[in-house]
Protein backbone atom coordinates (compact mmCIF):
# COMPACT_ATOMS: atom_id res chain seq x y z
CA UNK A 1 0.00 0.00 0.00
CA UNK A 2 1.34 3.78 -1.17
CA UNK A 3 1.89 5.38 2.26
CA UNK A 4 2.55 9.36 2.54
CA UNK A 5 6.27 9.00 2.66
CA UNK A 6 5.82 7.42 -0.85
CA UNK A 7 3.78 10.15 -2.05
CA UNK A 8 6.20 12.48 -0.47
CA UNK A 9 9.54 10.76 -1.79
CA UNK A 10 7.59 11.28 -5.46
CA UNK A 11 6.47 14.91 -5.43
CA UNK A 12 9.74 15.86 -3.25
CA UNK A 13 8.50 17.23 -0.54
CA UNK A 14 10.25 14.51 1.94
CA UNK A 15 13.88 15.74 2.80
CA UNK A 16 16.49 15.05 1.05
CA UNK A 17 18.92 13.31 2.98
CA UNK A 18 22.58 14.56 3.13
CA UNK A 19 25.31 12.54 1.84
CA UNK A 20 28.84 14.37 2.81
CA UNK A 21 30.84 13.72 0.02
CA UNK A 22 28.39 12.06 -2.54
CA UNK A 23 28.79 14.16 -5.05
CA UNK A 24 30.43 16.96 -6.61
CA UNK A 25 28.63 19.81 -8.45
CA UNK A 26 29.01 19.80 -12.68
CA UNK A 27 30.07 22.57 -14.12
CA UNK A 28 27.87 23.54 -17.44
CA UNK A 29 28.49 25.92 -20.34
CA UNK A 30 25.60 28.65 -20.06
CA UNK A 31 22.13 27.24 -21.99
CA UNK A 32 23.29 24.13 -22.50
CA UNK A 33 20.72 21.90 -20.59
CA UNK A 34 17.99 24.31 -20.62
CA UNK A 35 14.89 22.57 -21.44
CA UNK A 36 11.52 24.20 -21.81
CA UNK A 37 7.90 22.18 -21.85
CA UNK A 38 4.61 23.46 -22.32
CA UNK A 39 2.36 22.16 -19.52
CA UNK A 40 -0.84 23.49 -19.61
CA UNK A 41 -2.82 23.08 -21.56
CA UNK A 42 -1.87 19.88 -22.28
CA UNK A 43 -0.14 18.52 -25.45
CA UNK A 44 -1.37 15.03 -24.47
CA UNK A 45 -2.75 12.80 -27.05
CA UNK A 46 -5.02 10.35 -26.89
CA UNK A 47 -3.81 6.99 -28.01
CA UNK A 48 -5.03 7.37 -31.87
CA UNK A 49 -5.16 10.74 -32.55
CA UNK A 50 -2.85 13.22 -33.01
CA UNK A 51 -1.70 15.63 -30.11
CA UNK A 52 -2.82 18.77 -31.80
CA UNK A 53 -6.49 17.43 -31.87
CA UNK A 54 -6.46 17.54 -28.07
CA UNK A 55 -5.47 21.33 -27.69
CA UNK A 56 -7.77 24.05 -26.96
CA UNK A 57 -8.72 26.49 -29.92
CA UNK A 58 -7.39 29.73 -29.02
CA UNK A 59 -7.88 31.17 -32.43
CA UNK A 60 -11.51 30.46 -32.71
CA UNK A 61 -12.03 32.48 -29.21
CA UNK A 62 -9.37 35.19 -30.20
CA UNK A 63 -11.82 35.80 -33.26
CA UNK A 64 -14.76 35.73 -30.96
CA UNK A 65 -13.72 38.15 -28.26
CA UNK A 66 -12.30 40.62 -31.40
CA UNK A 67 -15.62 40.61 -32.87
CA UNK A 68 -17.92 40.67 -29.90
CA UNK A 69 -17.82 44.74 -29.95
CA UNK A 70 -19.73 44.60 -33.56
CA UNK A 71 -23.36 44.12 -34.41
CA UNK A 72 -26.51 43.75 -33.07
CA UNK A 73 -27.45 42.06 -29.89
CA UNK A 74 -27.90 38.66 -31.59
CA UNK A 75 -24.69 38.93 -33.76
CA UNK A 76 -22.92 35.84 -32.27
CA UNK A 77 -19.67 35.78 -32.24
CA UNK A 78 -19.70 32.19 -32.56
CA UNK A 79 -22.10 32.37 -35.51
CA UNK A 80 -19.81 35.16 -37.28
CA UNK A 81 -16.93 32.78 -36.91
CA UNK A 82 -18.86 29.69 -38.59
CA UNK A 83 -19.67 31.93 -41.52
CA UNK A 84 -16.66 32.72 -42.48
CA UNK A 85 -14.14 30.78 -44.60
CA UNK A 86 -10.61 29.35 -43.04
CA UNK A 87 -9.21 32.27 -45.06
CA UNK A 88 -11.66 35.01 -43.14
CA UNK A 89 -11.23 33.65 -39.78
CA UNK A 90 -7.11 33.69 -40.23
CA UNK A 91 -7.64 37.64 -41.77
CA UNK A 92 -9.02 38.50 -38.36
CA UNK A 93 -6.75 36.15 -36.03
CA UNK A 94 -3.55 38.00 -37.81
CA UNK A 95 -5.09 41.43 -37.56
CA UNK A 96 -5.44 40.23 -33.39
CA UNK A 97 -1.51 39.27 -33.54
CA UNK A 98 -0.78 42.52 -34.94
CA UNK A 99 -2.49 44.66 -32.72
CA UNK A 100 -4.78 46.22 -34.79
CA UNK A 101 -8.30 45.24 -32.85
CA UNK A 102 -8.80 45.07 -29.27
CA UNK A 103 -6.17 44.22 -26.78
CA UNK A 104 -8.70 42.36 -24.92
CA UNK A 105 -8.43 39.10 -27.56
CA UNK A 106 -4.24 39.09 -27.06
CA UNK A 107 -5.30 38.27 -23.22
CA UNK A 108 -7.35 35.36 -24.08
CA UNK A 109 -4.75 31.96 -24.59
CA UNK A 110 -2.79 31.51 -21.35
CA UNK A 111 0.13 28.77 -20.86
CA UNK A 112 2.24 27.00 -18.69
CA UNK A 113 5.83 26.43 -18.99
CA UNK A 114 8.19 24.25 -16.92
CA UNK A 115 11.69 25.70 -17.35
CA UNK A 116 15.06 23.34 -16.35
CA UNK A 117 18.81 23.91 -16.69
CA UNK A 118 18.99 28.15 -16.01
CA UNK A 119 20.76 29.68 -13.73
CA UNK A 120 18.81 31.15 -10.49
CA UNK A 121 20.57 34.31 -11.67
CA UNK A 122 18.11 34.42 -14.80
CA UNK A 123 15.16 33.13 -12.67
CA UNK A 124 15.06 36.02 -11.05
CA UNK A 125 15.50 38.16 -14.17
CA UNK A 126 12.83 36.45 -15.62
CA UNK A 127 10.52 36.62 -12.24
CA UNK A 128 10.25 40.50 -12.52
CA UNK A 129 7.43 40.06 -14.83
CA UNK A 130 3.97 40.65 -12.47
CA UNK A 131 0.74 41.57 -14.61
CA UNK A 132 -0.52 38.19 -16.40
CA UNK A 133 2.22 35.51 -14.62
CA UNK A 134 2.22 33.68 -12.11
CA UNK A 135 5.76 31.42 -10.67
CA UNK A 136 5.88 28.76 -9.11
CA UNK A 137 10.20 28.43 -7.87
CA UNK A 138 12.65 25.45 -6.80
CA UNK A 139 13.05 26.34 -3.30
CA UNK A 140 16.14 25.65 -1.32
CA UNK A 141 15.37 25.51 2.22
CA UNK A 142 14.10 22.24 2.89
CA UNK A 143 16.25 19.81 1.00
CA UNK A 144 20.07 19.33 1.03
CA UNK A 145 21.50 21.07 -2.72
CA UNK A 146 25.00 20.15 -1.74
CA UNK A 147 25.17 18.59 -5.02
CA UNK A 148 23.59 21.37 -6.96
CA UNK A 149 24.70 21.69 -10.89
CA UNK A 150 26.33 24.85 -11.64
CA UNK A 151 25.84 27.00 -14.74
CA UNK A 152 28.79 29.03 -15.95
CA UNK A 153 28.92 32.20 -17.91
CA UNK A 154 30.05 31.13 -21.42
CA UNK A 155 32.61 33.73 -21.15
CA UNK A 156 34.14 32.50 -18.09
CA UNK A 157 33.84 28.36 -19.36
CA UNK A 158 35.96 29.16 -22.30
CA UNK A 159 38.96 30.54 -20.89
CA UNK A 160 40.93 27.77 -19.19
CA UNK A 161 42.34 30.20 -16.07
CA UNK A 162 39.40 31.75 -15.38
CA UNK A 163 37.46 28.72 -15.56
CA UNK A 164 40.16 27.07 -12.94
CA UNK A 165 39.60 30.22 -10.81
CA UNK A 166 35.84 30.23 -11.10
CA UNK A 167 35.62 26.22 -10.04
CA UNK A 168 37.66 26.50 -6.94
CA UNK A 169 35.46 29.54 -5.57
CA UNK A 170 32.65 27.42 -6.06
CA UNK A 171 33.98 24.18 -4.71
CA UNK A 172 35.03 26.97 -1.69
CA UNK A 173 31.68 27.05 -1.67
CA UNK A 174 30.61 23.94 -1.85
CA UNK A 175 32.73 22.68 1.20
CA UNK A 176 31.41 25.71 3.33
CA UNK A 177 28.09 24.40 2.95
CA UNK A 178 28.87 20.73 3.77
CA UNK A 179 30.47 22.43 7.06
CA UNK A 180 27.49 24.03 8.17
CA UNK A 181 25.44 20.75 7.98
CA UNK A 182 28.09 18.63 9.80
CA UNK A 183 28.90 21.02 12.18
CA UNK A 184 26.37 23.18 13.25
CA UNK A 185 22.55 21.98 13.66
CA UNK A 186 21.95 20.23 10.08
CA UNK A 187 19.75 23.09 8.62
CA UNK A 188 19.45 23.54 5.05
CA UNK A 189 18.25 27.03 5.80
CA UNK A 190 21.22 28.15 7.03
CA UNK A 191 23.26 26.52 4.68
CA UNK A 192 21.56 27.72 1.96
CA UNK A 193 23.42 31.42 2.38
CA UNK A 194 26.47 30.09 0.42
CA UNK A 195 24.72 28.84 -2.59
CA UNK A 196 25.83 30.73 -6.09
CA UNK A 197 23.73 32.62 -8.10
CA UNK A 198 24.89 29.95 -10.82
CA UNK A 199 23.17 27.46 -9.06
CA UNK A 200 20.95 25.00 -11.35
CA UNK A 201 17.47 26.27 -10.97
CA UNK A 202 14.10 24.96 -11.77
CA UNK A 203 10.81 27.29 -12.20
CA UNK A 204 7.05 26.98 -13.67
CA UNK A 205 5.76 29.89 -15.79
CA UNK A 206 2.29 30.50 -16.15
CA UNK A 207 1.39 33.68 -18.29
CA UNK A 208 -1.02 35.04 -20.72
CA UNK A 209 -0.61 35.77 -24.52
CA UNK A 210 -0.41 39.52 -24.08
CA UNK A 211 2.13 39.43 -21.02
CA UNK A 212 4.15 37.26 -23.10
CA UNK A 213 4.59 38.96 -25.90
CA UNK A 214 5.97 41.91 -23.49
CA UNK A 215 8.07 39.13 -21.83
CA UNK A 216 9.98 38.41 -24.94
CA UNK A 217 10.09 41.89 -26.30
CA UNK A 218 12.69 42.39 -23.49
CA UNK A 219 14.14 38.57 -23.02
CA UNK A 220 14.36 38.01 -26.91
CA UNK A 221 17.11 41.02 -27.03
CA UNK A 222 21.13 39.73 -27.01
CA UNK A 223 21.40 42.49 -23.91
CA UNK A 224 19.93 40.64 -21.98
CA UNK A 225 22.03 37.29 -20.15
CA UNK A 226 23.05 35.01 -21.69
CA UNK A 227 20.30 31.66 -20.27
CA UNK A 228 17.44 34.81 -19.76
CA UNK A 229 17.82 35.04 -23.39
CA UNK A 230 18.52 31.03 -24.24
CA UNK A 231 15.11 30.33 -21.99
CA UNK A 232 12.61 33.14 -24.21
CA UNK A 233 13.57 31.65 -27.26
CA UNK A 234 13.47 28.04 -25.83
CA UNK A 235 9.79 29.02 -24.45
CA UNK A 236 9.26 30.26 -28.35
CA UNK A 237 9.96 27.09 -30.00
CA UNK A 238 7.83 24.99 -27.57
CA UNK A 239 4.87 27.23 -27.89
CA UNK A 240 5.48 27.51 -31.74
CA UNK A 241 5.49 23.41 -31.92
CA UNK A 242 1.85 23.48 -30.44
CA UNK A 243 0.24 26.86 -31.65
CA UNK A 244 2.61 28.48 -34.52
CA UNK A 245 0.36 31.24 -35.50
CA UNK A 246 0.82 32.51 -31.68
CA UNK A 247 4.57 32.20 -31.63
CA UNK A 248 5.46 33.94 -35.21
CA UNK A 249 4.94 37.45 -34.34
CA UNK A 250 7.10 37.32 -30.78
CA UNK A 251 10.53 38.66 -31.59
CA UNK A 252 12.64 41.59 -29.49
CA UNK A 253 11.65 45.07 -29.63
CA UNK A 254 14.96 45.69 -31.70
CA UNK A 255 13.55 43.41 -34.69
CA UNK A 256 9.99 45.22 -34.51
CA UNK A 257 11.34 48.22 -34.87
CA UNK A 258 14.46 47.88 -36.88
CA UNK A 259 16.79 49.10 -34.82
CA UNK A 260 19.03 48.93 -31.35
CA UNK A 261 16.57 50.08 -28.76
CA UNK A 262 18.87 49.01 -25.90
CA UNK A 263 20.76 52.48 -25.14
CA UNK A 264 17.67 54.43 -25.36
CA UNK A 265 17.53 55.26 -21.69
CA UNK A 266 21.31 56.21 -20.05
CA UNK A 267 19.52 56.77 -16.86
CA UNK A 268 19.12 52.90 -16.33
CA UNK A 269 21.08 49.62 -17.22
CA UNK A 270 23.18 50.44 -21.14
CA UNK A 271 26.22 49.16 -19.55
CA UNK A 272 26.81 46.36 -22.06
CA UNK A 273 27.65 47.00 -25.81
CA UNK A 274 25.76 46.85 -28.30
CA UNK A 275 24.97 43.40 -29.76
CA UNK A 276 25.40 45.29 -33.33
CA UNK A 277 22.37 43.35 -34.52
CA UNK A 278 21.32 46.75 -36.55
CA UNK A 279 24.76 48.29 -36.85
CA UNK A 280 26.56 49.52 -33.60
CA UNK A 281 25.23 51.85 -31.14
CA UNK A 282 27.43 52.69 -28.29
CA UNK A 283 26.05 54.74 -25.30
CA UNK A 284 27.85 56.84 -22.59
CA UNK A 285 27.28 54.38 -19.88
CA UNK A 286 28.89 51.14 -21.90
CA UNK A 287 30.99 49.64 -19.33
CA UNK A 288 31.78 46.22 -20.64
CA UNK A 289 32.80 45.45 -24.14
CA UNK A 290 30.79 42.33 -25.16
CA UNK A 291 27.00 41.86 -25.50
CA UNK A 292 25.29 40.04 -22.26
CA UNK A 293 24.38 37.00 -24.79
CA UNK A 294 26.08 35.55 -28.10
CA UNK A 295 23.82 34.74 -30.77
CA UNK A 296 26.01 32.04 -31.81
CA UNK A 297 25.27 30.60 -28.59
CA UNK A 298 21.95 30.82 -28.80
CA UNK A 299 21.20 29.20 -31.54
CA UNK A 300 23.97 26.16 -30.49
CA UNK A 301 21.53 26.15 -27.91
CA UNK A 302 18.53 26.53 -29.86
CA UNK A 303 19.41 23.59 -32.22
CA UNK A 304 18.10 25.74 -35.28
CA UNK A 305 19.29 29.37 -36.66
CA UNK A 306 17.96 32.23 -35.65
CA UNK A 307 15.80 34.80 -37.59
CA UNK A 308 17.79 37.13 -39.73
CA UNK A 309 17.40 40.67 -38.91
CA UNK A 310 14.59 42.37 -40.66
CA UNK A 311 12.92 39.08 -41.58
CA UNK A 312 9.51 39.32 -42.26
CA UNK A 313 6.96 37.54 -39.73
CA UNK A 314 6.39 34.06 -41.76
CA UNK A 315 2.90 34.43 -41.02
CA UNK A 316 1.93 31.54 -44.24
CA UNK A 317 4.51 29.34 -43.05
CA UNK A 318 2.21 29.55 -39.36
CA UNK A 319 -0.72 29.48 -40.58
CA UNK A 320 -0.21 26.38 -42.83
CA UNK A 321 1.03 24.64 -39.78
CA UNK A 322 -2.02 25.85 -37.50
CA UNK A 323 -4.61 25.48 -40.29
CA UNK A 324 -6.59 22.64 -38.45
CA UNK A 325 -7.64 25.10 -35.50
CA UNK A 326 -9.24 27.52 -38.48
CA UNK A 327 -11.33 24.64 -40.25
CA UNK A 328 -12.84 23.77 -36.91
CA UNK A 329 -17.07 24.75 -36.35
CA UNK A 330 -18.12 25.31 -33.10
């Protein structure tokens, strides 16, 4: 019979015990095991149909909520969107995605990610967001992270003495925290006050359309570090697997626009250079000489290129991939 310790042992929630000794902390290069999933809702399928079937139709309420403002008061939204052809209903969807109805309709889809592998350094870069998210965080108070994975700035991993430097602070570290658990009174709590902002973190997302598309106006930008950046476009190929009309239009504010945006306000942050993206643009504040995140990593990380800049939004390309959800009645 399952007793609570069982339950507790699965979901994590029972101590960890601490092993002195057990293991030592790996050292990995920036985005490299960052892994992003789309939890709710579900891509689940059942067992003879294909995933997509199972996912709720955004588009079709999108439409709805866009239109609702028009007409009489029996115009159905519902009724306007099964009279019109796939064609119509993607007309309207796109006009939604490029902001030229309602913002109301961009609020409507809302999704879950579960986000591995970063850094709690871009956790809490990423946790500033507050209208339309919600986190849920890896805490570190209750269960021994003596053994905790370390991310390291790519920077740092590829040169060989301050890599050596950068593994015995942390090791330092490491040792300090073992200390305080044999030695003192065995609280993670306390030890806890050594662990690196490099440590291995582990975070759920949940956030709506709109808030996203905010989210990676900011995170899809090279100024911004290095597994911040490596998780927005991580969380845009997972949502563009599931709903690809949805995750074509999300790019940086410096592709919307056509330009470096990042040094447009010296009174706060500008202190990294220019990715030079769209040509270089230095500001008075530039302290450091390299962008916060290498494209080139990025997409090493990605596993595909990224967009050029000034490519056009491949909205067909989407929309032939998505076209199921706009052939659907209600």
């Amino acid at each position: 019979m399952q007793t609570t310790d069982d339950l507790r042992e699965i979901l994590g929630t029972k101590p960890k015990d601490y092993r002195p000794a057990d293991k030592l902390p790996r050292f990995v290069r920036g985005g490299a095991e960052i892994q992003v999933r789309m939890v709710s809702p579900p891509p689940i399928s059942a067992a003879h149909y294909p995933a997509k079937w199972t996912l709720p139709n955004f588009y079709a309420g999108m439409f709805v909520m866009a239109v609702s403002t028009w007409g009489g008061a029996k115009d159905s939204g519902v009724d306007k969107w099964n009279r019109c052809t796939s064609e119509q209903r993607r007309m309207v969807v796109q006009a939604i995605l490029e902001r030229r109805t309602i913002p109301g309709a961009r609020e409507l889809p809302s999704f879950m990610f579960e986000v591995t592998g970063a850094s709690r350094s871009a956790f809490d870069q990423i946790a500033r967001g507050r209208v339309g998210y919600t986190f849920a965080s890896m805490g570190v108070r209750d269960n021994s992270h003596e053994d905790t994975d370390i991310v390291v700035p790519p920077d740092v991993y590829d040169d060989k003495v301050l890599f050596e430097w950068f593994k015995n602070a942390v090791l330092t570290g490491n040792t300090a925290y073992r200390r305080v658990l044999e030695n003192g009174d065995k609280s993670f709590q306390s030890a806890r006050a050594v662990l690196p902002m490099g440590m291995m973190h582990r975070f759920c997302m949940n956030v709506n359309y709109q808030a996203l598309s905010a989210f990676m106006g900011q995170r899809l930008m090279f100024e911004e570090q290095y597994d911040t950046v490596a998780v927005a476009y991580k969380m845009k190929q997972e949502l563009g697997r599931h709903y690809a009309m949805l995750a074509a239009p999300l790019q940086g504010t410096c592709d919307a626009v056509g330009r470096c945006v990042y040094h447009n306000s010296e009174l706060f942050s500008g202190l990294f250079k220019g990715c030079e993206r769209y040509g270089a643009d230095e500001g008075h504040y530039t302290t450091f000489n390299e962008s916060s995140a290498n494209p080139k990593d990025i997409e090493l990380w990605l596993g595909e290129p990224l967009p050029k800049p000034g490519a056009k939004i491949p909205w067909d390309e989407a929309y032939e991939q998505d076209k199921h959800f706009f052939q659907q009645q209600l």
